[in-house]
C-alpha atoms as a PDB file:
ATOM      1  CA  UNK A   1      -5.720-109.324 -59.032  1.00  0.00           C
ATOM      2  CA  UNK A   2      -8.939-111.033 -58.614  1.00  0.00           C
ATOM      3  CA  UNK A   3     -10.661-108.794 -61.013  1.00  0.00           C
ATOM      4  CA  UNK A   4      -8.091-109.502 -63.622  1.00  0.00           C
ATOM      5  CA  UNK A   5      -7.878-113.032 -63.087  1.00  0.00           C
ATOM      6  CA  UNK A   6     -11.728-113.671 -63.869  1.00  0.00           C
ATOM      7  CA  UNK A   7     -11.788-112.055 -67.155  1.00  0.00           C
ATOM      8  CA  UNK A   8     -11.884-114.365 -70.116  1.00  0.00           C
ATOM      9  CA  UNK A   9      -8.903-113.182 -71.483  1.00  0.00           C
ATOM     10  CA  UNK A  10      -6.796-114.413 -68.416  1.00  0.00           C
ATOM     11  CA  UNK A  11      -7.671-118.114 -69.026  1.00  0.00           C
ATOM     12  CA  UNK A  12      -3.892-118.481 -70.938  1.00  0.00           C
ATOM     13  CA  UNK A  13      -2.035-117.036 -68.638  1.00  0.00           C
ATOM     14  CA  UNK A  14      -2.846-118.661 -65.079  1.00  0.00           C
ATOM     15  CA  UNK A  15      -0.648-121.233 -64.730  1.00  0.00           C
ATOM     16  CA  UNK A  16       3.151-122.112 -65.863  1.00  0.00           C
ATOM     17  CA  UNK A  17       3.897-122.839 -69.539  1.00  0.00           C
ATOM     18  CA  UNK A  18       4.152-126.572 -69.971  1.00  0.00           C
ATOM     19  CA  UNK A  19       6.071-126.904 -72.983  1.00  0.00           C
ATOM     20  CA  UNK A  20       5.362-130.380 -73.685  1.00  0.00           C
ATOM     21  CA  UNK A  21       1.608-130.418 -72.911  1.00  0.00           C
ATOM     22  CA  UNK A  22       0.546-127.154 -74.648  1.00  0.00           C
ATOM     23  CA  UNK A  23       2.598-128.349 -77.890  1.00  0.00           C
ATOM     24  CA  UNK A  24       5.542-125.640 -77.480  1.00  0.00           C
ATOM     25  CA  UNK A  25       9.117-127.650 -76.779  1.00  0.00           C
ATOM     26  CA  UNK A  26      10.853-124.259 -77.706  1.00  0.00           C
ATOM     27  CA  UNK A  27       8.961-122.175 -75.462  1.00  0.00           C
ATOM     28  CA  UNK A  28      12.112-121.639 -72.903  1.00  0.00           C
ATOM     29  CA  UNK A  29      14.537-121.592 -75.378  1.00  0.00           C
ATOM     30  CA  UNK A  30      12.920-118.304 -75.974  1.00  0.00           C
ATOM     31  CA  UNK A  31      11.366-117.431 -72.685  1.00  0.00           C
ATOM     32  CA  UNK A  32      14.172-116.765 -70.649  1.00  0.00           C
ATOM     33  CA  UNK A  33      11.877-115.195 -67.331  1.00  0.00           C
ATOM     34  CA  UNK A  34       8.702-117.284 -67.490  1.00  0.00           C
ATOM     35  CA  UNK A  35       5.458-115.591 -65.300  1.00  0.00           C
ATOM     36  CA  UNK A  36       2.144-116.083 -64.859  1.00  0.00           C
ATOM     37  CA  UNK A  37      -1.105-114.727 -63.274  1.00  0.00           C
ATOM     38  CA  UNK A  38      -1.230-117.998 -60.909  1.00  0.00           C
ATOM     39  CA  UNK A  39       2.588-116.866 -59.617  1.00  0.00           C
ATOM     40  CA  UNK A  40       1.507-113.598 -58.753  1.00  0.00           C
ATOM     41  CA  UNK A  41      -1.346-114.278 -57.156  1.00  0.00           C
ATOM     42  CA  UNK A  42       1.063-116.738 -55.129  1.00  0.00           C
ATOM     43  CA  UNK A  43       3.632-113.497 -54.187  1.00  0.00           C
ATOM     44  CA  UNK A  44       0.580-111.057 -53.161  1.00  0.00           C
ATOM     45  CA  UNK A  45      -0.793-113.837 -50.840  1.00  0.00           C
ATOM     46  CA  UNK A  46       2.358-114.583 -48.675  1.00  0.00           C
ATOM     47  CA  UNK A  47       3.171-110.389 -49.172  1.00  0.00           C
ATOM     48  CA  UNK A  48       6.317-111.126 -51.170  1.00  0.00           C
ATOM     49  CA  UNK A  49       6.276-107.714 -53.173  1.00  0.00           C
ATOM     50  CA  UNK A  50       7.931-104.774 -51.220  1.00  0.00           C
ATOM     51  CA  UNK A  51       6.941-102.608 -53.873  1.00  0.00           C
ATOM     52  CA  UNK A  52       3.796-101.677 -56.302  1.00  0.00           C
ATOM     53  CA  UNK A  53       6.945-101.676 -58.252  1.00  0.00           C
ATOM     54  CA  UNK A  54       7.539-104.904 -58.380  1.00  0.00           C
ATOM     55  CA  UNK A  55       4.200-106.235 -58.295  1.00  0.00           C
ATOM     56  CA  UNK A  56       3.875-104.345 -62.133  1.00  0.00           C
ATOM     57  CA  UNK A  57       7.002-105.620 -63.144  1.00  0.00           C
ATOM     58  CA  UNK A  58       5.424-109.159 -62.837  1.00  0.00           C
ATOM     59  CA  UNK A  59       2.326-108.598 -64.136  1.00  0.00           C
ATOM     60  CA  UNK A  60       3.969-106.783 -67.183  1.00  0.00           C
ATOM     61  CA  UNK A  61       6.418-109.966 -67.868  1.00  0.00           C
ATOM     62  CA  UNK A  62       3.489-111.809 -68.753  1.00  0.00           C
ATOM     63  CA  UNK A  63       2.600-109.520 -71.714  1.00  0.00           C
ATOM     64  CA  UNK A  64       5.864-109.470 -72.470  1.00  0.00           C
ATOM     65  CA  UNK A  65       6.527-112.980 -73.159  1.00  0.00           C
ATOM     66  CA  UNK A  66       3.219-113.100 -74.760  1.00  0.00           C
ATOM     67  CA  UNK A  67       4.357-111.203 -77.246  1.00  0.00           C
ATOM     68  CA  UNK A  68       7.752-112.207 -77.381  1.00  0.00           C
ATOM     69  CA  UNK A  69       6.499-115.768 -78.181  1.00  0.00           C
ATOM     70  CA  UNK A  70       3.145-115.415 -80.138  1.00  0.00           C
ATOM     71  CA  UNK A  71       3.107-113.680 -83.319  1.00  0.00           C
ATOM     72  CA  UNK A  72       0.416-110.826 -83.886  1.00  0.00           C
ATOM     73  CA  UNK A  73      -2.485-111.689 -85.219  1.00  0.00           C
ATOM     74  CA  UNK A  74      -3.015-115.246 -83.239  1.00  0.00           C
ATOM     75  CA  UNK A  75      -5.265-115.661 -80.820  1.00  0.00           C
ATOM     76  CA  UNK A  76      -2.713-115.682 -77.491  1.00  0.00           C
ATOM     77  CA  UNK A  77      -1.408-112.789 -78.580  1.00  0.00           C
ATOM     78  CA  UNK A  78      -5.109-111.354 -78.938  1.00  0.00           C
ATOM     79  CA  UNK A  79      -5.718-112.818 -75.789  1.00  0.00           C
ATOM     80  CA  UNK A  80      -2.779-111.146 -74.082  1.00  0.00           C
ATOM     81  CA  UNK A  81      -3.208-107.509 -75.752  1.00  0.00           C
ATOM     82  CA  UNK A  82      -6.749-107.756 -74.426  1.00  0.00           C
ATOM     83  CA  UNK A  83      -5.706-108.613 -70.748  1.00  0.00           C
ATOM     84  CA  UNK A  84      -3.047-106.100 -70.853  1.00  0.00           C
ATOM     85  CA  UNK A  85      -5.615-103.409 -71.659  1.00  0.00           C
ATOM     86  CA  UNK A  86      -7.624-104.593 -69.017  1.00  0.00           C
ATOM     87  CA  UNK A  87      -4.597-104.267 -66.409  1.00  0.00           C
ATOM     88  CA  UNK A  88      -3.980-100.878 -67.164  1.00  0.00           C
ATOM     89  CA  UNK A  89      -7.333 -99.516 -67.093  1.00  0.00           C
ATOM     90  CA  UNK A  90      -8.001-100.998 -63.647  1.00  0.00           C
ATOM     91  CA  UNK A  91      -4.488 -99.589 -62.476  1.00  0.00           C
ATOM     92  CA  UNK A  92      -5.719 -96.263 -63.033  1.00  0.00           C
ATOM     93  CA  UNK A  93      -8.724 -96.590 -61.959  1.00  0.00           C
ATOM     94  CA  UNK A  94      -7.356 -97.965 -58.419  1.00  0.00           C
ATOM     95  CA  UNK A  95      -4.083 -95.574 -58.429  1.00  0.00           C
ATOM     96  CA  UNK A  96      -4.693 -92.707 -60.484  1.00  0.00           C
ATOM     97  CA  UNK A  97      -1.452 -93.593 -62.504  1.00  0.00           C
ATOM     98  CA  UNK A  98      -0.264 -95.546 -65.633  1.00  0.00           C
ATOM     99  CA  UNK A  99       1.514 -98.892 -64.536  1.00  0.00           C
ATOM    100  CA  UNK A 100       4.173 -97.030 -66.827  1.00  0.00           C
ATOM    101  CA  UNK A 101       4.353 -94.018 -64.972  1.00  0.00           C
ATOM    102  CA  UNK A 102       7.323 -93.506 -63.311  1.00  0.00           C
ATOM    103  CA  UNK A 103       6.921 -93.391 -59.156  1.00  0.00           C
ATOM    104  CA  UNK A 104       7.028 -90.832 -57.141  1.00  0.00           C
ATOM    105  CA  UNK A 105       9.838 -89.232 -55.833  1.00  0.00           C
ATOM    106  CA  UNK A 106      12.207 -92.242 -53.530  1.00  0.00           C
ATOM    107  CA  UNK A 107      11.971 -91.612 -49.828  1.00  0.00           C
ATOM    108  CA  UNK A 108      14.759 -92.046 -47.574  1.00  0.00           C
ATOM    109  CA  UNK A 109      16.628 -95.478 -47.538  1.00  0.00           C
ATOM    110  CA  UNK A 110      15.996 -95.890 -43.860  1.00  0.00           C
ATOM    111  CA  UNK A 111      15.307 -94.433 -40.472  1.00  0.00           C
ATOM    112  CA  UNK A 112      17.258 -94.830 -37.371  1.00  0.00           C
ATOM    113  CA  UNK A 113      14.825 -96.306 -34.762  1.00  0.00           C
ATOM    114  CA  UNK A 114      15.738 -94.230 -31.774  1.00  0.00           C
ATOM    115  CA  UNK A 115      13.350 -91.270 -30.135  1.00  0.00           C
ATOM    116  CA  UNK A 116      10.088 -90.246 -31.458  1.00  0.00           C
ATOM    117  CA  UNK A 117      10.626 -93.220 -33.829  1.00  0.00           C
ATOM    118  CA  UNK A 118      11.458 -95.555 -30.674  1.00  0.00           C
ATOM    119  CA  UNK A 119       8.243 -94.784 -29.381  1.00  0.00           C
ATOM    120  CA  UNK A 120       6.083 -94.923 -32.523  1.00  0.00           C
ATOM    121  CA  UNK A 121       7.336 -98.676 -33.056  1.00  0.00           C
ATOM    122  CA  UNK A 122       6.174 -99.420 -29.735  1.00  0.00           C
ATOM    123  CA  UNK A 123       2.990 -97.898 -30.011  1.00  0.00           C
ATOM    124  CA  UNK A 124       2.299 -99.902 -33.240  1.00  0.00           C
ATOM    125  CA  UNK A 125       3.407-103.322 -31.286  1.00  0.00           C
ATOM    126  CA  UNK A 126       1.092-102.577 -28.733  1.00  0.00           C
ATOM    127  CA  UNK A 127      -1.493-102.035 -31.050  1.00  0.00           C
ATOM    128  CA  UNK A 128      -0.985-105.350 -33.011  1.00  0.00           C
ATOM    129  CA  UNK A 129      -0.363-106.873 -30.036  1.00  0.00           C
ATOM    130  CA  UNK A 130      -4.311-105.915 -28.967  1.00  0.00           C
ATOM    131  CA  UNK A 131      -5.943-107.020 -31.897  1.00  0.00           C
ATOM    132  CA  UNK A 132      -8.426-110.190 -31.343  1.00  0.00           C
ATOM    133  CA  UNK A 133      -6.333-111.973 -34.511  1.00  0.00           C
ATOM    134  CA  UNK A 134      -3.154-112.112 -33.098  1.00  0.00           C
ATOM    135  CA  UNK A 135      -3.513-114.667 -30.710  1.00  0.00           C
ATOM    136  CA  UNK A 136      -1.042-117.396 -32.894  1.00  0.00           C
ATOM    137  CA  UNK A 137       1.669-114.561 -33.371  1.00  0.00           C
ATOM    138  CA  UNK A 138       1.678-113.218 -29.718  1.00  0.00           C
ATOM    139  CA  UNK A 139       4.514-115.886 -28.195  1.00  0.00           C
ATOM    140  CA  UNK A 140       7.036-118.546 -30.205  1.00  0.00           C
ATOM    141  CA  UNK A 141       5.106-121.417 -31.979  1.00  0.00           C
ATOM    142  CA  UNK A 142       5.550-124.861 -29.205  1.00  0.00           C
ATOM    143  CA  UNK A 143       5.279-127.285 -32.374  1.00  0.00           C
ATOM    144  CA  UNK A 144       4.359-129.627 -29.636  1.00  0.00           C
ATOM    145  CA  UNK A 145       1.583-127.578 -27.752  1.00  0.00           C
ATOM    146  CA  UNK A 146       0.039-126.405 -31.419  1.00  0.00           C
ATOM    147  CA  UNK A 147       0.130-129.902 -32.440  1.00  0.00           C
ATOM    148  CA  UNK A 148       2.401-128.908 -35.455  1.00  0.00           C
ATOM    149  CA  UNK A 149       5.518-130.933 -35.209  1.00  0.00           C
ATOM    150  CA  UNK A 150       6.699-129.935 -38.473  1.00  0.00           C
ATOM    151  CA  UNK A 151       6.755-125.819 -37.879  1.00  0.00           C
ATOM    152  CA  UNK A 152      10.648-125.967 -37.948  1.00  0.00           C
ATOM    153  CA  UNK A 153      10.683-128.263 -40.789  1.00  0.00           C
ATOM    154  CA  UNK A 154       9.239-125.394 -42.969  1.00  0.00           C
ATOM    155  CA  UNK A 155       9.694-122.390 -40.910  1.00  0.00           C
ATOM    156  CA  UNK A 156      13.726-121.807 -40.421  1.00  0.00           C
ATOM    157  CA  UNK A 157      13.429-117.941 -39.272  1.00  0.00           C
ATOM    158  CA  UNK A 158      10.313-117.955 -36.889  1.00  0.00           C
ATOM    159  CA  UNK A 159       9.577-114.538 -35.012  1.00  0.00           C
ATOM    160  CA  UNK A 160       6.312-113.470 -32.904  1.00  0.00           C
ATOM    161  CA  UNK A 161       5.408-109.834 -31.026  1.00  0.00           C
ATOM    162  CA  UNK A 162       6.595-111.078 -27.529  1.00  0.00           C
ATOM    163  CA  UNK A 163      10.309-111.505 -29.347  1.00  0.00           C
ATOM    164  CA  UNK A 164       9.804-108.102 -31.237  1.00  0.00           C
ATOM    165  CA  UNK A 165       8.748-106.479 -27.738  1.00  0.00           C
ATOM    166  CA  UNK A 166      12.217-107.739 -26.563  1.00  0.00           C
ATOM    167  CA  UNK A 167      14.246-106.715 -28.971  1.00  0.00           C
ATOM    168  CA  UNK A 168      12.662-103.118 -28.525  1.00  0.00           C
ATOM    169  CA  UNK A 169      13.463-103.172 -24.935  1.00  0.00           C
ATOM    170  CA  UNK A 170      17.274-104.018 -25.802  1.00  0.00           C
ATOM    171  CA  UNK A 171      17.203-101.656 -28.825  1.00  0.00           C
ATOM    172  CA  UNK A 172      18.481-104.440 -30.770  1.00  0.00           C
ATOM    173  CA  UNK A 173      16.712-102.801 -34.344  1.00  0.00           C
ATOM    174  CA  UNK A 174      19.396-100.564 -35.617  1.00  0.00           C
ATOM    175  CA  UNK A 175      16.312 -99.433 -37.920  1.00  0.00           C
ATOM    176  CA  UNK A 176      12.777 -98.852 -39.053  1.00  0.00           C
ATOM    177  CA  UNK A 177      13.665-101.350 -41.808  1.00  0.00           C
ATOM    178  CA  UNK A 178      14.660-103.705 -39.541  1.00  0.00           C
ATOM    179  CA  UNK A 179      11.399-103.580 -37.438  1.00  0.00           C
ATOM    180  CA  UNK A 180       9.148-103.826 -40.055  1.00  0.00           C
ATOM    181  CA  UNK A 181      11.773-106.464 -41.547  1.00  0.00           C
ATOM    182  CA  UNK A 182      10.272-108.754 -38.279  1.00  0.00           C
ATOM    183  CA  UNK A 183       6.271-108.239 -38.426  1.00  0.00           C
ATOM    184  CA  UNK A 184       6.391-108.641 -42.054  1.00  0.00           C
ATOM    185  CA  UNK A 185       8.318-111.905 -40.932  1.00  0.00           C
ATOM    186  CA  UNK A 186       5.531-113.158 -38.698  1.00  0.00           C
ATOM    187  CA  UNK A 187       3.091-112.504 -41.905  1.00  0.00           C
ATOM    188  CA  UNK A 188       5.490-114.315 -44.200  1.00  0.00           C
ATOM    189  CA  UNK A 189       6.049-117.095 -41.698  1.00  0.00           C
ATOM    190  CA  UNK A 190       2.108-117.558 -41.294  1.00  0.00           C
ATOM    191  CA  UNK A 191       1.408-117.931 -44.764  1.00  0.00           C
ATOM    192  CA  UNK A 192       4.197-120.178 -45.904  1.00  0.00           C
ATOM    193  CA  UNK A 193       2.898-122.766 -43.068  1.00  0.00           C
ATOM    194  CA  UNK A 194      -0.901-122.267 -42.846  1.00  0.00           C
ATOM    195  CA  UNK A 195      -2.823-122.181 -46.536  1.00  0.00           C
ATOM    196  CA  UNK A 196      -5.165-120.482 -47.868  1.00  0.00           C
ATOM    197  CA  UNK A 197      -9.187-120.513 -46.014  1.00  0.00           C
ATOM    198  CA  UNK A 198      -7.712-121.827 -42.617  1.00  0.00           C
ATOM    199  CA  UNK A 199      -8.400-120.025 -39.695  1.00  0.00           C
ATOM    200  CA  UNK A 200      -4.855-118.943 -38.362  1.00  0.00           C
ATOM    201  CA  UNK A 201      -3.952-118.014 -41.930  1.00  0.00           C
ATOM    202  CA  UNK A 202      -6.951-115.428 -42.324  1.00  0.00           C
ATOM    203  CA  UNK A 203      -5.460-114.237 -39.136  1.00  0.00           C
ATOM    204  CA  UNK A 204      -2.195-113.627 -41.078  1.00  0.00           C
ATOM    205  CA  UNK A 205      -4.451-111.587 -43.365  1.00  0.00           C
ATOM    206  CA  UNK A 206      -6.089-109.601 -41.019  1.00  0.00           C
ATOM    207  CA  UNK A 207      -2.471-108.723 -38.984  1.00  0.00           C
ATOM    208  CA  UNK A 208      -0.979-107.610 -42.533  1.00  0.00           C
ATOM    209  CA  UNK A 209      -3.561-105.687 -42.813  1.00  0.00           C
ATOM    210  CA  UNK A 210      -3.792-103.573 -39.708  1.00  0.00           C
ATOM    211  CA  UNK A 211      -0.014-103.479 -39.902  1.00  0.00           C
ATOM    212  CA  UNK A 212      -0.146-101.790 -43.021  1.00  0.00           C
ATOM    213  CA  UNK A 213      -2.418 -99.450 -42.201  1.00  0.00           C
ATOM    214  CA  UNK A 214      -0.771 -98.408 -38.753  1.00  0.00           C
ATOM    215  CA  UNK A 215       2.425 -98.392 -40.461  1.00  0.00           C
ATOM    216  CA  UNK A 216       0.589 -95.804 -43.710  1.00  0.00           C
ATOM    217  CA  UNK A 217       1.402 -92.347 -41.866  1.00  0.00           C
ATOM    218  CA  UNK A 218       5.252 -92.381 -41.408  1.00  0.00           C
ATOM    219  CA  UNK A 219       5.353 -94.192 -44.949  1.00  0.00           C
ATOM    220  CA  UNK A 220       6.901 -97.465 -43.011  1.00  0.00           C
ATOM    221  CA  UNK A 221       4.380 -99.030 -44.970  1.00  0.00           C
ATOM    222  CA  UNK A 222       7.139 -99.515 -47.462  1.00  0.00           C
ATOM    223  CA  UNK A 223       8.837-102.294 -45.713  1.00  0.00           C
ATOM    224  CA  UNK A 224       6.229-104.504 -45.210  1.00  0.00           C
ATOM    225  CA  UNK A 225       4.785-104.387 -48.997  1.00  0.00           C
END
């Protein structure tokens, strides 16, 4: 996203249409599903794509409307052909695919957590639980304590890994789904209260990370995208 976003080409598309400044008062008239680069960026920091899928599907609706709106041959329209181009030939360089390509075969819906699955969730807590970075997520936020007095304000569904731990020990997750459902809570919750370049949301970064890539092997990787 990065990549895409510094190209010269991208300068149109980073932020929201503003009809009135940019000279456009039709522009929504037509544009029924408005996007841009700026909004995506937004989703992939606070992880709200479960899916490449999806992720595509955004980026894509801002050619689209580009097109829809501009007429060939002006320079938008230029600029958004060129930036699509530019899109695709990084997806395939990263993926091996065409954002067009269809995906790969669906795996199951969900897993019951119980056995061997039972004990691979709890080996993957415990793991998380060891990193250095997950020292804000390892009990319930104390607004007070933190010094954040407005946590509930903004966070209504807070979870951490000492409440995960205990709803493993009551098998309260039906599912893999639903396990995953609750670290990729924690990440969600992190970055919707701490921004960008502070130190307890790189944390947030660094748990998503390791997350994913302890969740890669069984493919539960899918929930938390």
């Amino acid at each position: 996203m990065l990549q895409l976003q510094a190209l010269p080409c991208a300068l149109e598309f980073m932020a929201p249409v503003d009809p009135i400044k940019q000279g456009v008062p039709t522009y929504f008239g037509i544009i029924k599903w408005p996007m841009d680069l700026g909004t995506v960026r937004k989703r992939l920091d606070r992880s709200q794509y479960r899916s490449p899928k999806q992720f595509v599907h955004d980026v894509k609706l801002v050619f689209d409307n580009c097109f829809l709106f501009n007429v060939p041959g002006t320079y938008v329209y230029a600029q958004g052909e060129a930036l699509q181009k530019a899109f695709e030939h990084a997806w395939v360089q990263q993926t091996g695919t065409h954002p067009d390509d269809p995906p790969p075969a669906e795996l199951p819906e969900d897993i019951a957590l119980v056995d061997r699955c039972m004990e691979r969730a709890r080996s993957v807590l415990n793991k998380l639980k060891r990193e250095e970075s997950s020292w804000p997520f390892l009990k319930p936020v104390d607004p007070i304590a933190f010094g954040v007095p407005t946590y509930f304000d903004i966070i209504k569904n807070p979870m951490d890994l000492s409440t995960i731990q205990k709803k493993l020990a009551k098998k309260a997750y039906p599912s893999v789904a639903d396990f995953v459902a609750d670290i990729r809570l924690i990440i969600d919750d992190c970055f919707l209260f701490n921004p960008p370049d502070t130190p307890v949301h790189d944390c947030g970064v660094k748990m998503r990370n390791l997350a994913a890539k302890l969740l890669e092997s069984d493919h539960w990787d899918r929930w938390l995208l």
